[in-house]
Every structure is written in C-alpha cells, then in structure tokens.
PDB file of N, CA and C in Angstrom:
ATOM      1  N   UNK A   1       0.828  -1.189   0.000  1.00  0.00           N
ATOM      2  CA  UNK A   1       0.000   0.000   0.000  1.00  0.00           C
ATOM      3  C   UNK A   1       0.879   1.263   0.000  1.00  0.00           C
ATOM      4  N   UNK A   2       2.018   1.207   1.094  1.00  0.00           N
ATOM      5  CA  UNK A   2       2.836   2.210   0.850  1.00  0.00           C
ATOM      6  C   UNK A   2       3.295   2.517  -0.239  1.00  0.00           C
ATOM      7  N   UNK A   3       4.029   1.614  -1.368  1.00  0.00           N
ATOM      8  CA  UNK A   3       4.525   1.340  -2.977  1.00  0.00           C
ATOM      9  C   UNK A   3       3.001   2.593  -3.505  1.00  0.00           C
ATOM     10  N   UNK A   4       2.185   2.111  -3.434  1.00  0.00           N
ATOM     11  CA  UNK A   4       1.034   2.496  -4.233  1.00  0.00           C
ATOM     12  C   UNK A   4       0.826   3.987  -3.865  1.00  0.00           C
ATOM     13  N   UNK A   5       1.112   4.809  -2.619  1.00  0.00           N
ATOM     14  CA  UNK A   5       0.669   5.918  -2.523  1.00  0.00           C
ATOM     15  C   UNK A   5       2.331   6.825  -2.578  1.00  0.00           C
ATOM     16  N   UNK A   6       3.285   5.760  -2.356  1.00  0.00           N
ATOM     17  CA  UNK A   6       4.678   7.080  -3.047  1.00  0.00           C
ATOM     18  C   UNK A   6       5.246   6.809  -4.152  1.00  0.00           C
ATOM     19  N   UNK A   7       5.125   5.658  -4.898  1.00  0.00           N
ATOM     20  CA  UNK A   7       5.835   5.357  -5.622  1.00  0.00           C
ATOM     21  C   UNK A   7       6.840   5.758  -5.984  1.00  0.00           C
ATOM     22  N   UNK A   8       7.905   5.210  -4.863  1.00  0.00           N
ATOM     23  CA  UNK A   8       8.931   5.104  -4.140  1.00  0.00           C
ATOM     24  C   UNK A   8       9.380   3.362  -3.563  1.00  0.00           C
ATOM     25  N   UNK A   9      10.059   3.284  -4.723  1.00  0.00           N
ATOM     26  CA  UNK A   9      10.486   1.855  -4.099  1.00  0.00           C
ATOM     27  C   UNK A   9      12.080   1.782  -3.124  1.00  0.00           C
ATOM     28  N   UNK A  10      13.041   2.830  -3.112  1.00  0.00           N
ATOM     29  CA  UNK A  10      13.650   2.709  -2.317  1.00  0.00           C
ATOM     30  C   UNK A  10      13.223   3.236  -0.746  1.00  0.00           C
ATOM     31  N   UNK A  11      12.428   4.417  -0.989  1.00  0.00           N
ATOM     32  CA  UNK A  11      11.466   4.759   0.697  1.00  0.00           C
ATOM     33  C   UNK A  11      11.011   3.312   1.211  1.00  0.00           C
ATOM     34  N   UNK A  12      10.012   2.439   0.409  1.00  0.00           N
ATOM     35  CA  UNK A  12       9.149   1.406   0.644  1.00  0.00           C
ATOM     36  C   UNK A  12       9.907   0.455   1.586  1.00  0.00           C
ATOM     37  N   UNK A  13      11.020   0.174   0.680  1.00  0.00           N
ATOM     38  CA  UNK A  13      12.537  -0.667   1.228  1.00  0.00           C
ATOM     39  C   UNK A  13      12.858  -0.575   2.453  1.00  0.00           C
ATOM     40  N   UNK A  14      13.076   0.647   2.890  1.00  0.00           N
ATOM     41  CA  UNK A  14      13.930   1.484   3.986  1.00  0.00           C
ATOM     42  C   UNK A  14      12.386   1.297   5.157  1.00  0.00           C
ATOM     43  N   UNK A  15      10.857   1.550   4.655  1.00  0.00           N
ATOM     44  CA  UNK A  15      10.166   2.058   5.509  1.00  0.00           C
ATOM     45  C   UNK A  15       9.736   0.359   5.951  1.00  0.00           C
ATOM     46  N   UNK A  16       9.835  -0.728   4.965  1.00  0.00           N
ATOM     47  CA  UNK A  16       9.545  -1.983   5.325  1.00  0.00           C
ATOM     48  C   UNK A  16      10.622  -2.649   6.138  1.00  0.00           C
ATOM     49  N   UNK A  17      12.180  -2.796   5.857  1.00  0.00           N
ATOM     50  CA  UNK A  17      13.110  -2.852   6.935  1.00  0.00           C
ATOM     51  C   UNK A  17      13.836  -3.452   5.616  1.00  0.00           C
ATOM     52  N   UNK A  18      13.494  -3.570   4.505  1.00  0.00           N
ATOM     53  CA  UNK A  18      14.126  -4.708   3.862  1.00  0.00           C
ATOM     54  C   UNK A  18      15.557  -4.612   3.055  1.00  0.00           C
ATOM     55  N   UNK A  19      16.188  -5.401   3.583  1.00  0.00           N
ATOM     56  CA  UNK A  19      18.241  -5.360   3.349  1.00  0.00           C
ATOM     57  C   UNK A  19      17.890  -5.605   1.639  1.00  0.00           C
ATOM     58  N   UNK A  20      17.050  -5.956   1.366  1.00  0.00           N
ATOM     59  CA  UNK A  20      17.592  -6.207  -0.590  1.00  0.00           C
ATOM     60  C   UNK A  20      15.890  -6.187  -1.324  1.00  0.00           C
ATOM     61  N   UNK A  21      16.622  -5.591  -2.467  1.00  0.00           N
ATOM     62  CA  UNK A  21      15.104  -5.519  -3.173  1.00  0.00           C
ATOM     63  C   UNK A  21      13.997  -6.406  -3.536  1.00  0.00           C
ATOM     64  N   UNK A  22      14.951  -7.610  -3.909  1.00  0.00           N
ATOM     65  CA  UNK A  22      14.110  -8.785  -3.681  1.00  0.00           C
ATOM     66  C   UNK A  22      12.750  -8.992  -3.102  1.00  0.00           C
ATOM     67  N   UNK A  23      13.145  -9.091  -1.730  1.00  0.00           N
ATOM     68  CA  UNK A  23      11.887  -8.939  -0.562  1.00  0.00           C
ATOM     69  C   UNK A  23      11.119  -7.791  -1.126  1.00  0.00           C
ATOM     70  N   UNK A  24      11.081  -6.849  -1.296  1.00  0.00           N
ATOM     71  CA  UNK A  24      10.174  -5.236  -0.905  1.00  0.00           C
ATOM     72  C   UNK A  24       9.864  -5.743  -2.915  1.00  0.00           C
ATOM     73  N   UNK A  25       9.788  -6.462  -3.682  1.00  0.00           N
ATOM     74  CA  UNK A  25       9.308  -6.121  -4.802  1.00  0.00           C
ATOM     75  C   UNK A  25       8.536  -7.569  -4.956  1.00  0.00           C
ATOM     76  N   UNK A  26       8.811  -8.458  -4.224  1.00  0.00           N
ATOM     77  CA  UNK A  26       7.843  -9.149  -3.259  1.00  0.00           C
ATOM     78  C   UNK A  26       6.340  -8.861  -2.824  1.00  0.00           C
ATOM     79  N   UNK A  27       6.888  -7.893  -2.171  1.00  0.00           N
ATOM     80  CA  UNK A  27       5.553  -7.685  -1.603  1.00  0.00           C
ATOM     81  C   UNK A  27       4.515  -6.860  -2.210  1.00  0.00           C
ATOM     82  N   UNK A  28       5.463  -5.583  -3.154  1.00  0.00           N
ATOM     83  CA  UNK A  28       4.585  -4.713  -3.904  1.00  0.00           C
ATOM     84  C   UNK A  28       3.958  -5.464  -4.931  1.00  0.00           C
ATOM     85  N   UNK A  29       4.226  -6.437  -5.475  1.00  0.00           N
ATOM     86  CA  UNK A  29       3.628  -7.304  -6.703  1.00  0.00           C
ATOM     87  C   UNK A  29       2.230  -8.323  -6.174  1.00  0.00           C
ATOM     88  N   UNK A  30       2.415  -8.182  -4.717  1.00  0.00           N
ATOM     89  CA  UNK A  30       1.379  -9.122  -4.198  1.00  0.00           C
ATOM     90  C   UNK A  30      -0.029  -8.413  -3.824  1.00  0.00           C
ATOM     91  N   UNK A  31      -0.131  -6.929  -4.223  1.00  0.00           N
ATOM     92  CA  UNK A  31      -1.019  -6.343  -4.090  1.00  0.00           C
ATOM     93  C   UNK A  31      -2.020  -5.942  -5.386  1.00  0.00           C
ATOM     94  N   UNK A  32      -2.848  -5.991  -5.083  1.00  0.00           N
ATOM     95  CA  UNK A  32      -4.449  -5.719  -6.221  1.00  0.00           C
ATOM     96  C   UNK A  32      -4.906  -5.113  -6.081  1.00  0.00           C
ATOM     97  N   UNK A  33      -5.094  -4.030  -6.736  1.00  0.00           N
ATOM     98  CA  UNK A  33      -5.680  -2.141  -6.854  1.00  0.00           C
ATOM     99  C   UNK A  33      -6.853  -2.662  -7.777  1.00  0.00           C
ATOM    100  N   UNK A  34      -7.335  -4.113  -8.071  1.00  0.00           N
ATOM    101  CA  UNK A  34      -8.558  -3.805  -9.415  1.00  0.00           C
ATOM    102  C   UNK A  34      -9.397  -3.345  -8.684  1.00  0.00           C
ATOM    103  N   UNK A  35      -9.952  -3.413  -7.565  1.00  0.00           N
ATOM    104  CA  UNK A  35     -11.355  -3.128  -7.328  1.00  0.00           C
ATOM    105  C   UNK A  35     -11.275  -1.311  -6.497  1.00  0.00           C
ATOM    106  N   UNK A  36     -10.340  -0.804  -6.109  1.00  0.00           N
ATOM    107  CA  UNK A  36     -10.218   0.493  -5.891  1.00  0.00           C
ATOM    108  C   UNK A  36     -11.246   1.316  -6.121  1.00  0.00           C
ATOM    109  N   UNK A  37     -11.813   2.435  -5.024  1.00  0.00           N
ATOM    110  CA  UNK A  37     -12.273   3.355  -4.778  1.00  0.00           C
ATOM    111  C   UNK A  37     -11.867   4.248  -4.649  1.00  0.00           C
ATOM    112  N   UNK A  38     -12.042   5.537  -5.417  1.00  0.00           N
ATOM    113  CA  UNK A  38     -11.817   7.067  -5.354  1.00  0.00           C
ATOM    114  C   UNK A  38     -12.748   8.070  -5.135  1.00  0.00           C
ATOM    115  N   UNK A  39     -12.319   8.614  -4.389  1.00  0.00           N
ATOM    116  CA  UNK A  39     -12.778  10.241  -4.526  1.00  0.00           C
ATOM    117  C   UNK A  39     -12.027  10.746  -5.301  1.00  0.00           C
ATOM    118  N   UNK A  40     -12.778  11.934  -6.044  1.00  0.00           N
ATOM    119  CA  UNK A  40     -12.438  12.690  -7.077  1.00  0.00           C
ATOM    120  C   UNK A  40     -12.783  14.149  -7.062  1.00  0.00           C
ATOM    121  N   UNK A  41     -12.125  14.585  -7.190  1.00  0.00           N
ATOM    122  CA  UNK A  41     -12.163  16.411  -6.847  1.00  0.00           C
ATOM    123  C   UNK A  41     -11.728  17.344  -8.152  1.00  0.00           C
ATOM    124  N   UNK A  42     -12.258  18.403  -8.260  1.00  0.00           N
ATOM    125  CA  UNK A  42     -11.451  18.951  -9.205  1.00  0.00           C
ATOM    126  C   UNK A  42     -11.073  20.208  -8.949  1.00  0.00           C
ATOM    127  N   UNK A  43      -9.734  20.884  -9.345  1.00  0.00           N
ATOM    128  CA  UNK A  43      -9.510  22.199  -8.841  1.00  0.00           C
ATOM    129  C   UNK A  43      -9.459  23.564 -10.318  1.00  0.00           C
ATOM    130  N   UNK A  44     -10.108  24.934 -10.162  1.00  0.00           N
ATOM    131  CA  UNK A  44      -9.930  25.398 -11.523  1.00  0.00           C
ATOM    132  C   UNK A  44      -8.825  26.198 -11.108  1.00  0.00           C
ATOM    133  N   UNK A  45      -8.167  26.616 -10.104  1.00  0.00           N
ATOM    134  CA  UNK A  45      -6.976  27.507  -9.836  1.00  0.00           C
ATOM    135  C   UNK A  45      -5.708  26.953  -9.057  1.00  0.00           C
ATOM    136  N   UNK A  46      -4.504  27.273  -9.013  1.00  0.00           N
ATOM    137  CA  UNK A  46      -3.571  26.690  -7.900  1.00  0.00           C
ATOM    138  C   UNK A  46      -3.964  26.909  -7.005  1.00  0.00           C
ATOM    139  N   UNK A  47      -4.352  27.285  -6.095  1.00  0.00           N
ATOM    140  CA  UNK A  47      -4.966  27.138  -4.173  1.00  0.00           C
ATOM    141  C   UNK A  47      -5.581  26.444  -4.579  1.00  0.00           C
ATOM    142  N   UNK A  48      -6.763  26.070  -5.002  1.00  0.00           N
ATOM    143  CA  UNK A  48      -7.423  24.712  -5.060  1.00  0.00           C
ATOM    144  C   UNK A  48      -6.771  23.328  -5.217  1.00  0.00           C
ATOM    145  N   UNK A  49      -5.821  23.812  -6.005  1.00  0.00           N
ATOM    146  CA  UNK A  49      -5.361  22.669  -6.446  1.00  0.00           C
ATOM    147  C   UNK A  49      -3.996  21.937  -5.060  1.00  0.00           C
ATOM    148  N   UNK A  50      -3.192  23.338  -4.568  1.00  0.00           N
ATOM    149  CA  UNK A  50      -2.580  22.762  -3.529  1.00  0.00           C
ATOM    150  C   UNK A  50      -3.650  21.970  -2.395  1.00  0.00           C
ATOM    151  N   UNK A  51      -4.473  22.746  -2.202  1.00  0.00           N
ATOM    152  CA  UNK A  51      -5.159  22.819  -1.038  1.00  0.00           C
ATOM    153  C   UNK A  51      -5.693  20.846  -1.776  1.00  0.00           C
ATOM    154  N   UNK A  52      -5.988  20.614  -2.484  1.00  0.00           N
ATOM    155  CA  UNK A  52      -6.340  19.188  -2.792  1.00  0.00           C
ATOM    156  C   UNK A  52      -4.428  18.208  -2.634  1.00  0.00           C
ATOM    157  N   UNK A  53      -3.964  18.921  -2.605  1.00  0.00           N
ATOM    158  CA  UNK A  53      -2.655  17.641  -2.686  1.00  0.00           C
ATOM    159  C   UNK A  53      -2.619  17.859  -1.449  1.00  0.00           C
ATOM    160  N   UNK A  54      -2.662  19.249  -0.605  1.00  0.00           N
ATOM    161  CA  UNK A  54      -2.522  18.756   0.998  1.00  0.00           C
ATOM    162  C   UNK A  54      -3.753  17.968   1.398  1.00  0.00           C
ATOM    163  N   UNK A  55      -4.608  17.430   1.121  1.00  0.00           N
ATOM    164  CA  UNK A  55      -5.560  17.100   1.748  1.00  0.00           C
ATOM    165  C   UNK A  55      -5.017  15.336   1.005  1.00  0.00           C
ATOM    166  N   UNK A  56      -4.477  15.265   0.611  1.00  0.00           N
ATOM    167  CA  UNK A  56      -3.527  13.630  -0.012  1.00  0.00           C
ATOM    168  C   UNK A  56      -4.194  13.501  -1.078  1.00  0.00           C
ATOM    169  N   UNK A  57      -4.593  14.574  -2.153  1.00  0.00           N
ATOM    170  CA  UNK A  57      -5.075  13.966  -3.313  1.00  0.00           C
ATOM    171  C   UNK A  57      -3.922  14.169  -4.314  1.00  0.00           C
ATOM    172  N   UNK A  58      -3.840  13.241  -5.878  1.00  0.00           N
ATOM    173  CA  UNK A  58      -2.775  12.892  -6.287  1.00  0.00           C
ATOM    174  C   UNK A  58      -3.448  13.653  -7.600  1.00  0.00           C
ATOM    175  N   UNK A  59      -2.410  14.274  -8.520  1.00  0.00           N
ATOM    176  CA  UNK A  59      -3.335  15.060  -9.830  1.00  0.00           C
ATOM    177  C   UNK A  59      -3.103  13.737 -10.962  1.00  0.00           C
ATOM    178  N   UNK A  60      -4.462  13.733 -11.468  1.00  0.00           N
ATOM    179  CA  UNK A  60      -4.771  12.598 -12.777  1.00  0.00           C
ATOM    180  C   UNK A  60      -4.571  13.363 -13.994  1.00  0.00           C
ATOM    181  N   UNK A  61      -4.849  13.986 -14.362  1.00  0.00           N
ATOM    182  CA  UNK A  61      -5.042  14.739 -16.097  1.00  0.00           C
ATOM    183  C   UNK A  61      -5.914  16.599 -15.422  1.00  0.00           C
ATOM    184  N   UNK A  62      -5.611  16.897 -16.966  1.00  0.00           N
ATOM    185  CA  UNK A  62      -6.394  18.461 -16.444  1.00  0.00           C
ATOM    186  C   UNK A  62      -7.835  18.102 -18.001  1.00  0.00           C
ATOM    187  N   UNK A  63      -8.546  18.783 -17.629  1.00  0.00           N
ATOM    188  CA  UNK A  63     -10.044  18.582 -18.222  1.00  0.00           C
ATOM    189  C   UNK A  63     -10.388  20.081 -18.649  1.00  0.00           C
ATOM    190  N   UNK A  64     -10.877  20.416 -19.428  1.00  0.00           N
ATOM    191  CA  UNK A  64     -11.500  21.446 -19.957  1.00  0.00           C
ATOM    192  C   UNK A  64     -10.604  22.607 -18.832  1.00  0.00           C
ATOM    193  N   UNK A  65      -9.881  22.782 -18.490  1.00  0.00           N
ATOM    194  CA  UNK A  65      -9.430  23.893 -18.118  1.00  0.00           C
ATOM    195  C   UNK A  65      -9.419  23.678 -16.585  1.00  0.00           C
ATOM    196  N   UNK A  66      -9.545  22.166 -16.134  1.00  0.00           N
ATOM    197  CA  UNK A  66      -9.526  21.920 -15.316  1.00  0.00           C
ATOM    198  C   UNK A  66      -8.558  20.870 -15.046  1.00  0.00           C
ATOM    199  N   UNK A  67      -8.122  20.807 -13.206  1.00  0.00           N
ATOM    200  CA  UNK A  67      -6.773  20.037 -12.721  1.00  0.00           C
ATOM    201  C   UNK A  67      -7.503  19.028 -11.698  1.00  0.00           C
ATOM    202  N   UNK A  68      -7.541  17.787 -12.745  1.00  0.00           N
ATOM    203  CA  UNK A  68      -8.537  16.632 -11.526  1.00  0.00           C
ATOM    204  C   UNK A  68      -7.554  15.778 -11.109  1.00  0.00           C
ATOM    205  N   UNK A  69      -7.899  15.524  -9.923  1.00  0.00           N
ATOM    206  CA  UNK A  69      -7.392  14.712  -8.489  1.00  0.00           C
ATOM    207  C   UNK A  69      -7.842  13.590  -7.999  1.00  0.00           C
ATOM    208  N   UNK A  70      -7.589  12.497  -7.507  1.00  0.00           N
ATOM    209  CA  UNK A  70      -8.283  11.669  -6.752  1.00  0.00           C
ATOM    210  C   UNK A  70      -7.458  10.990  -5.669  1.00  0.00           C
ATOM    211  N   UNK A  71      -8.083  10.478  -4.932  1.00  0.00           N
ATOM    212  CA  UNK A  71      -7.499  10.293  -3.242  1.00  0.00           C
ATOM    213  C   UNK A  71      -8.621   8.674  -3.261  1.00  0.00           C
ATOM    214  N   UNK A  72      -7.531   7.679  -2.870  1.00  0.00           N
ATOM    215  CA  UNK A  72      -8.088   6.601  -2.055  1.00  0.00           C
ATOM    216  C   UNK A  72      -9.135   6.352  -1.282  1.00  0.00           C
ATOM    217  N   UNK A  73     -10.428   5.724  -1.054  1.00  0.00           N
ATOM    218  CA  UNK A  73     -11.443   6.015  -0.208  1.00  0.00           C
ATOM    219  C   UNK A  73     -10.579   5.019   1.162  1.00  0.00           C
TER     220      UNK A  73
END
C-alpha cells in the first residue's frame, strides 16, 4: 500500500526494513488495486489545487481547463 501511494520503491525498502530488493518487490507485486475506490475532486486555480494535494489527493489529467485529483477512499 505504501509502494502504491509514493511510488517510491527505495522509501518502501527502507520504511519496510528490507536489506535487498528482492523482498520489498515481493511484496509490492502481491497487491491488487482492481477493485479500488476514489474520490475525485477537481480544482480550476492553484490554491485549489494545492489545497487538494494537501488534503492527499494525487493530480490525474487536467479537463476542460480543469486540474482533476483523486485520493483513495
């Protein structure tokens, strides 16, 4: 789950304890995102748009003049 929200595989490594990559790519491969739930937000200015990454949303694409986000339920 961690892999999935930094995608960061040497953090993952370090934050799981694991001496070699082996293990930690192990474990990220043993996880299944098919059935995933989002919230989805959209921002039309930067303050909106920070104010959505501090709140842990991740930016997907921009839309008609818009910067959409979504966050894990």
């Amino acid at each position: 789950m961690e892999y999935h929200r930094t995608k960061d595989l040497l953090y993952v490594k370090s934050f799981l304890g694991h001496r070699d990559f082996g293990s930690t790519l192990k474990y990220v491969q043993l996880i299944d995102f098919g059935n995933d739930e989002y919230s989805c937000k959209t921002a039309k200015n930067v303050a909106e748009a920070t104010g959505l990454m501090k709140a842990g949303f991740e930016y997907v694409t921009d839309l008609e003049g818009r910067k959409l986000s979504r966050k894990r339920k």
